[in-house]
C-alpha atoms as a PDB file:
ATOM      1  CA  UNK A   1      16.429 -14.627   5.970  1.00  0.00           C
ATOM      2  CA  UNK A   2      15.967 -11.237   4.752  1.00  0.00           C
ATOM      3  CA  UNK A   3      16.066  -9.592   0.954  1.00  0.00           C
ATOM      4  CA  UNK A   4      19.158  -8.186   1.772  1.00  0.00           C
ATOM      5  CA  UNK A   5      21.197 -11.686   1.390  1.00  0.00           C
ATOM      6  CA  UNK A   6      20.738 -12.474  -2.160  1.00  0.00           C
ATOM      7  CA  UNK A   7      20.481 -10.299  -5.471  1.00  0.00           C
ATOM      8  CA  UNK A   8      16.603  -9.930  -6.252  1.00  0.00           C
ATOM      9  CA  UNK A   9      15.592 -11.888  -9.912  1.00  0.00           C
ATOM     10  CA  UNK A  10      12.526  -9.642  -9.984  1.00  0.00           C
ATOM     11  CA  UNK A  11      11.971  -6.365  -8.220  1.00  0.00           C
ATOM     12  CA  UNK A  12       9.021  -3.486  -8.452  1.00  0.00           C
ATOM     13  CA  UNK A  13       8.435  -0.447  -6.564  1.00  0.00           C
ATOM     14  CA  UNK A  14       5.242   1.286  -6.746  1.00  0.00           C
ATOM     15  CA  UNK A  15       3.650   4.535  -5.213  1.00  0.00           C
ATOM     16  CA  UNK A  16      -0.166   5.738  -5.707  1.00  0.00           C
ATOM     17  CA  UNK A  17      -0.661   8.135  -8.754  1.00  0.00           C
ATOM     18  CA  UNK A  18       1.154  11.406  -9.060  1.00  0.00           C
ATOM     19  CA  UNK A  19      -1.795  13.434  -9.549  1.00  0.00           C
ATOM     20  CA  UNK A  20      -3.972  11.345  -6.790  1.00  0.00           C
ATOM     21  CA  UNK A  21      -1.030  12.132  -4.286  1.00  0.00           C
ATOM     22  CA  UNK A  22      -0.914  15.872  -4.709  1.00  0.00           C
ATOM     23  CA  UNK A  23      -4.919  16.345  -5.074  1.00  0.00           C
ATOM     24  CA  UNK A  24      -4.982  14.680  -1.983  1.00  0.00           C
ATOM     25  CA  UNK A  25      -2.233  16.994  -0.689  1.00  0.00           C
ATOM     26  CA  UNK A  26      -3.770  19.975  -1.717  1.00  0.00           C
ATOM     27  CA  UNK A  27      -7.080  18.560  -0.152  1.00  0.00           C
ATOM     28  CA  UNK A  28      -5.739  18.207   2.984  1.00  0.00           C
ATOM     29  CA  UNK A  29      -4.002  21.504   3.720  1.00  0.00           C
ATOM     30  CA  UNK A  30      -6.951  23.119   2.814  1.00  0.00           C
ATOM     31  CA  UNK A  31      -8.771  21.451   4.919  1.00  0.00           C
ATOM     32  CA  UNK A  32      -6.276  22.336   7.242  1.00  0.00           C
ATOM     33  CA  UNK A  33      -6.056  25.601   6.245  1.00  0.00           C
ATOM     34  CA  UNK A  34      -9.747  26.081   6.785  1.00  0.00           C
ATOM     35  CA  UNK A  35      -9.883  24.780  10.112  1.00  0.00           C
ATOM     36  CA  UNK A  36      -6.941  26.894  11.324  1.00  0.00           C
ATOM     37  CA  UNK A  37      -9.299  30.349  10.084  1.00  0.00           C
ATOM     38  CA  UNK A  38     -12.351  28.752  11.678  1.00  0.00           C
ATOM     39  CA  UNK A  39     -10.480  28.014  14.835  1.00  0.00           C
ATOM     40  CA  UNK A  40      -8.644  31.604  14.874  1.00  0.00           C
ATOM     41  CA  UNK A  41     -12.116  33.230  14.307  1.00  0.00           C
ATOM     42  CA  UNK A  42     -14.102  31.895  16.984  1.00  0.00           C
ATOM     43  CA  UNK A  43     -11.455  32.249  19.762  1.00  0.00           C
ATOM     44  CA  UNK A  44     -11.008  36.201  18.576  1.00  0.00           C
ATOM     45  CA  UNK A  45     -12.644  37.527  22.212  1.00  0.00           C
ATOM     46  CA  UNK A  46     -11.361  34.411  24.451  1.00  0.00           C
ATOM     47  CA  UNK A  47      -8.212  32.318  23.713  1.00  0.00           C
ATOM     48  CA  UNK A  48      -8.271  28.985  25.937  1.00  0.00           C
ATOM     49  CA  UNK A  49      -5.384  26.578  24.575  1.00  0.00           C
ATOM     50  CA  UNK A  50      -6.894  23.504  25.937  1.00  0.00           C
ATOM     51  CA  UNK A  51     -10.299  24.482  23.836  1.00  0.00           C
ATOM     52  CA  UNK A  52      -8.273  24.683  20.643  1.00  0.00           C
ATOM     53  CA  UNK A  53      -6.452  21.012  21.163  1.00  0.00           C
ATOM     54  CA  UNK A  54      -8.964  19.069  19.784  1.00  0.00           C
ATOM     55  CA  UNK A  55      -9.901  21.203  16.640  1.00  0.00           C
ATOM     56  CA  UNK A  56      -6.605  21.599  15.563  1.00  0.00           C
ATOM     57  CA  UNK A  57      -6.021  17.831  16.182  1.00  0.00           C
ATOM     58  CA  UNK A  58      -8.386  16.970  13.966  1.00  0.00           C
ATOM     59  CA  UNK A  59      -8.538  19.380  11.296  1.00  0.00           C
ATOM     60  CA  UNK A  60      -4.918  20.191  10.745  1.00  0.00           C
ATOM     61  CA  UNK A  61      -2.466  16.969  11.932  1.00  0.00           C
ATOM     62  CA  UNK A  62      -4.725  14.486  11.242  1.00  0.00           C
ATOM     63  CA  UNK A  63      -5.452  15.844   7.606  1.00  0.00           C
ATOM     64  CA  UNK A  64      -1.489  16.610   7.124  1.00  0.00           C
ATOM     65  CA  UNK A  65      -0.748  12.881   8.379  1.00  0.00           C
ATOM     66  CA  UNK A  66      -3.189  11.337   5.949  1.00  0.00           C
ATOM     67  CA  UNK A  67      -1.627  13.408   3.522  1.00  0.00           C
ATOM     68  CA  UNK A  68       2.011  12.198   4.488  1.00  0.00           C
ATOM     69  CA  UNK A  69       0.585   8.615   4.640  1.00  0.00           C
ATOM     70  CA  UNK A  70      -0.293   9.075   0.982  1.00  0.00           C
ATOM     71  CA  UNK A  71       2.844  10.404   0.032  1.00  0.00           C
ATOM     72  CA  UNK A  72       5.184   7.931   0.720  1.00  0.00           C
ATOM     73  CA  UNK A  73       2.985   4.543   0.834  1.00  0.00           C
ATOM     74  CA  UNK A  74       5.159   2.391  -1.511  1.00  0.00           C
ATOM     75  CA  UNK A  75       4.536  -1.059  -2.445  1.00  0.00           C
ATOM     76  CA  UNK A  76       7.569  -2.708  -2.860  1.00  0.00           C
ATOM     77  CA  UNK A  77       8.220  -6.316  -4.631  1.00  0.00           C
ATOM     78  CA  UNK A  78      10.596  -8.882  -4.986  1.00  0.00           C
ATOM     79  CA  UNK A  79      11.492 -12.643  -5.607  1.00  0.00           C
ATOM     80  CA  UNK A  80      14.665 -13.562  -4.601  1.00  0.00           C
ATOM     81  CA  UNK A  81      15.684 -17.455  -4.433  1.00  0.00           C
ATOM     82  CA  UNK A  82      14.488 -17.467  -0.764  1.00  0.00           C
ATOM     83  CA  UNK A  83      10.870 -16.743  -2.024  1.00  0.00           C
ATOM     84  CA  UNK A  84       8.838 -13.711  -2.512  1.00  0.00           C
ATOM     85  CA  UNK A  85       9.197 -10.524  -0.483  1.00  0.00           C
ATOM     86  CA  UNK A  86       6.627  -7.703  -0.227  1.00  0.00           C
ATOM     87  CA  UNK A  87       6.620  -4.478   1.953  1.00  0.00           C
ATOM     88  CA  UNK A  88       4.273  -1.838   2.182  1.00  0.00           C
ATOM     89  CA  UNK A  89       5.640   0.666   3.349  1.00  0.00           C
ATOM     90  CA  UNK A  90       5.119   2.564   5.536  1.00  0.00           C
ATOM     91  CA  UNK A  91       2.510  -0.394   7.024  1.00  0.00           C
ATOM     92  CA  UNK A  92       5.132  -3.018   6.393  1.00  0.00           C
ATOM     93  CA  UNK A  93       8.864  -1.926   8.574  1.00  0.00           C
ATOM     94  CA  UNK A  94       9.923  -5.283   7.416  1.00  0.00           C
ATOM     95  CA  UNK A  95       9.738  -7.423   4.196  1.00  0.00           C
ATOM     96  CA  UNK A  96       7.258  -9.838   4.526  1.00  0.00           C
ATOM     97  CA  UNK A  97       8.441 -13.590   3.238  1.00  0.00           C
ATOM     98  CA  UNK A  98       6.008 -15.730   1.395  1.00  0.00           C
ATOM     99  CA  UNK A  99       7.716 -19.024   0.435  1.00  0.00           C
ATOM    100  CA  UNK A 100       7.196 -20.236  -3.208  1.00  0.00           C
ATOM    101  CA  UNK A 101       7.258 -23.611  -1.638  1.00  0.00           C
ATOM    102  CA  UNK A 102       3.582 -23.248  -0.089  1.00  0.00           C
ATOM    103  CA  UNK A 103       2.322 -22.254  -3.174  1.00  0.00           C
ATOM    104  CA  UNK A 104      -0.083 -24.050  -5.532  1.00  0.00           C
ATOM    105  CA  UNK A 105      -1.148 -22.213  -7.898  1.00  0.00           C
ATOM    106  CA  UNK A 106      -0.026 -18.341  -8.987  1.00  0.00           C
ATOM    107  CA  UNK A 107      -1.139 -16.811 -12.223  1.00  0.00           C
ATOM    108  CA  UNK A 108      -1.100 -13.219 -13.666  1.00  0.00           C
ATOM    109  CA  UNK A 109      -4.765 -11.623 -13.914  1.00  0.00           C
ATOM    110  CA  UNK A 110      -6.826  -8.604 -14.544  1.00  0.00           C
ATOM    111  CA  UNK A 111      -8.883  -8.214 -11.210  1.00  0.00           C
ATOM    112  CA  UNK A 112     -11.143  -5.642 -10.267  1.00  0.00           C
ATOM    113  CA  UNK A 113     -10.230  -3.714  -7.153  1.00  0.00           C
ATOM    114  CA  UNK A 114     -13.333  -1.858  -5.763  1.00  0.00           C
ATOM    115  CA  UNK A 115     -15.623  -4.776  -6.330  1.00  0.00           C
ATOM    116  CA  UNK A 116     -12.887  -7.343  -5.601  1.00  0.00           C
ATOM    117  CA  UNK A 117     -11.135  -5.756  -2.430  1.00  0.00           C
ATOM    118  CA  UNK A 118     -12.957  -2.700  -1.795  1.00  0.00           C
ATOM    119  CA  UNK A 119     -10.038  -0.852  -3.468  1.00  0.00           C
ATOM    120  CA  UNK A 120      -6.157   0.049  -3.368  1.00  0.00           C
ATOM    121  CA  UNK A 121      -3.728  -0.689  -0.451  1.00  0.00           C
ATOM    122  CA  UNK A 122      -3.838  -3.750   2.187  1.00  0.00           C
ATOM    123  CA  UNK A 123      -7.093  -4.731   1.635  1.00  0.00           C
ATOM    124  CA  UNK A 124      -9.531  -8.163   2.727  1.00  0.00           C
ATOM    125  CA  UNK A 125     -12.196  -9.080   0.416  1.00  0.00           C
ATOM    126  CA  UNK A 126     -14.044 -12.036  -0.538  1.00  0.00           C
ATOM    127  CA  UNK A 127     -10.970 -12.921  -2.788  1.00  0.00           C
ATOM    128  CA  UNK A 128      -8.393 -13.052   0.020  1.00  0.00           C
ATOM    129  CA  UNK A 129      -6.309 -10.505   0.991  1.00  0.00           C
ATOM    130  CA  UNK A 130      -4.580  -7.742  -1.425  1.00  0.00           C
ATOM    131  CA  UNK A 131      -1.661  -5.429  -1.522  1.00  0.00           C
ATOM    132  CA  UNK A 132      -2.392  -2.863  -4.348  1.00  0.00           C
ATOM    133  CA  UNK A 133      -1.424   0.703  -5.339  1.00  0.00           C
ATOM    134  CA  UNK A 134      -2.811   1.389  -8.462  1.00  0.00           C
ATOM    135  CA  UNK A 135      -4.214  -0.066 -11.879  1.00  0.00           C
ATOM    136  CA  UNK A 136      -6.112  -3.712 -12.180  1.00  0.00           C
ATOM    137  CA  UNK A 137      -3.113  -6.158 -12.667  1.00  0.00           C
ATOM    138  CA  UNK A 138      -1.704  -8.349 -10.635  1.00  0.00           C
ATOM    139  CA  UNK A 139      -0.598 -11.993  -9.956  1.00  0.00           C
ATOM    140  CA  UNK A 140      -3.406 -13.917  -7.669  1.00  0.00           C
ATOM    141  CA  UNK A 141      -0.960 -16.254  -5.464  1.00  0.00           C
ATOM    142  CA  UNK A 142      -2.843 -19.490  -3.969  1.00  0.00           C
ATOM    143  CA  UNK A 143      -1.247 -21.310  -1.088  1.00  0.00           C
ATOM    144  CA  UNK A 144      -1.645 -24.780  -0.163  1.00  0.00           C
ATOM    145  CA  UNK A 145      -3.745 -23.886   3.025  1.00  0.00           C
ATOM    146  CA  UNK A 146      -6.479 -22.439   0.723  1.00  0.00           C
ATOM    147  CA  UNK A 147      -5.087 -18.537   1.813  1.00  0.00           C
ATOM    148  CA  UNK A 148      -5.124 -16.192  -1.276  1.00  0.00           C
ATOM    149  CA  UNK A 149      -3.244 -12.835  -1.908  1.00  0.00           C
ATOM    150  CA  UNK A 150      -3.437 -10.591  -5.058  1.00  0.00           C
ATOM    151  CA  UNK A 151      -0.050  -8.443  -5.393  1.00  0.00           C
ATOM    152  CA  UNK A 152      -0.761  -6.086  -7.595  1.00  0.00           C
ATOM    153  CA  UNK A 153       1.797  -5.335 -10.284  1.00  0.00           C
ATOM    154  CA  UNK A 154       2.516  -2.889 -13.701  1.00  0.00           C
ATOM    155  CA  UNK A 155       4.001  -5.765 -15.254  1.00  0.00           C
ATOM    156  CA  UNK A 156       2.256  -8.591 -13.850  1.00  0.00           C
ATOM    157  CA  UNK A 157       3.588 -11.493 -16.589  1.00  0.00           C
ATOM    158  CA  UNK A 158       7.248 -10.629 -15.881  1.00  0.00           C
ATOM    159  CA  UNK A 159       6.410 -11.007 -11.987  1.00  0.00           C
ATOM    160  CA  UNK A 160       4.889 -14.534 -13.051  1.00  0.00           C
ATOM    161  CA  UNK A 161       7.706 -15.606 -15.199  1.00  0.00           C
ATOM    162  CA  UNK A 162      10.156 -14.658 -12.053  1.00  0.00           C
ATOM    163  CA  UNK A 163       8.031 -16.630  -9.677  1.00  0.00           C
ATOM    164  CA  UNK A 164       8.360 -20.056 -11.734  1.00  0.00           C
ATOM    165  CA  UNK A 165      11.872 -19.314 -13.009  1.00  0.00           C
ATOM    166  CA  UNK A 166      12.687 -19.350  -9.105  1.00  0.00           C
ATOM    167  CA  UNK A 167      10.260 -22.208  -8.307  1.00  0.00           C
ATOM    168  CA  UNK A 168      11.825 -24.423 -11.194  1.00  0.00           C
ATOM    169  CA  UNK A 169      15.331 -24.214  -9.776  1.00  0.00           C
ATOM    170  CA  UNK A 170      14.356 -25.575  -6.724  1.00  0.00           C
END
């Protein structure tokens, strides 16, 4: 079943930091910008295409992709009566389901997410596994076959109270 068949109870969309998504722009053309003046100034005498494939590669598309990546990674959430969606986008083409009937516990916490996960965005740690963009709140989701995942969350006690408003009508 997908989100698109029932009117969402709770729903959050969330993109990395403004100011962390252009520095990290600006970063990378740059970077790209540098390579492209290093590249132009040591082929001056002898221009060999094939020679200049892997430079440019690697300091100007991959740069400008990572950049891109940044730009519009979006974590989106939602609990619908058919459980709790989450897609990361663009990691994530298609909602990911996690039924609230496989769940034992859930809770809203304050985690830490460079000591806990190793940082922001899909991330395994000794914790479980997290989906994160920013900040240190979430809702730590334990499922009945011991698996753990932290979805992190700007209003983490409204995405709790939507979880067991949707697990008590069932």
């Amino acid at each position: 079943m997908t989100p698109e068949q029932s009117q969402p109870v709770f729903r959050e969309v969330q993109q990395f930091n403004r100011r962390l998504r252009w520095s990290l722009m600006l970063l990378m053309l740059v970077t790209a910008a540098i390579t492209l003046v290093a590249v132009a100034a040591t082929t001056r005498d002898s221009f060999e295409p094939m020679a200049l494939l892997f430079p440019i590669a690697c300091g100007v598309f991959i740069p400008l992709g990572l950049a891109l990546l940044a730009w519009t990674a979006r974590l989106e959430t939602e609990i619908r009566p058919e459980g709790l969606f989450v897609r990361y986008f663009p990691f994530h083409v298609r909602w990911r389901q996690f039924r609230l009937q496989e769940l034992s516990e859930f809770y809203a916490r304050q985690y830490r997410p460079i000591r806990e996960y190793g940082g922001w965005g899909i991330r395994y740690g000794r914790n479980g596994r997290a989906y994160n963009v920013s900040g240190n709140e979430g809702v730590q989701l334990i499922f009945t076959n011991g698996r753990r995942l932290l979805i992190g969350s700007k209003r983490p006690r409204e995405l709790e109270r939507a979880i067991r408003s949707i697990m008590d009508t069932k």
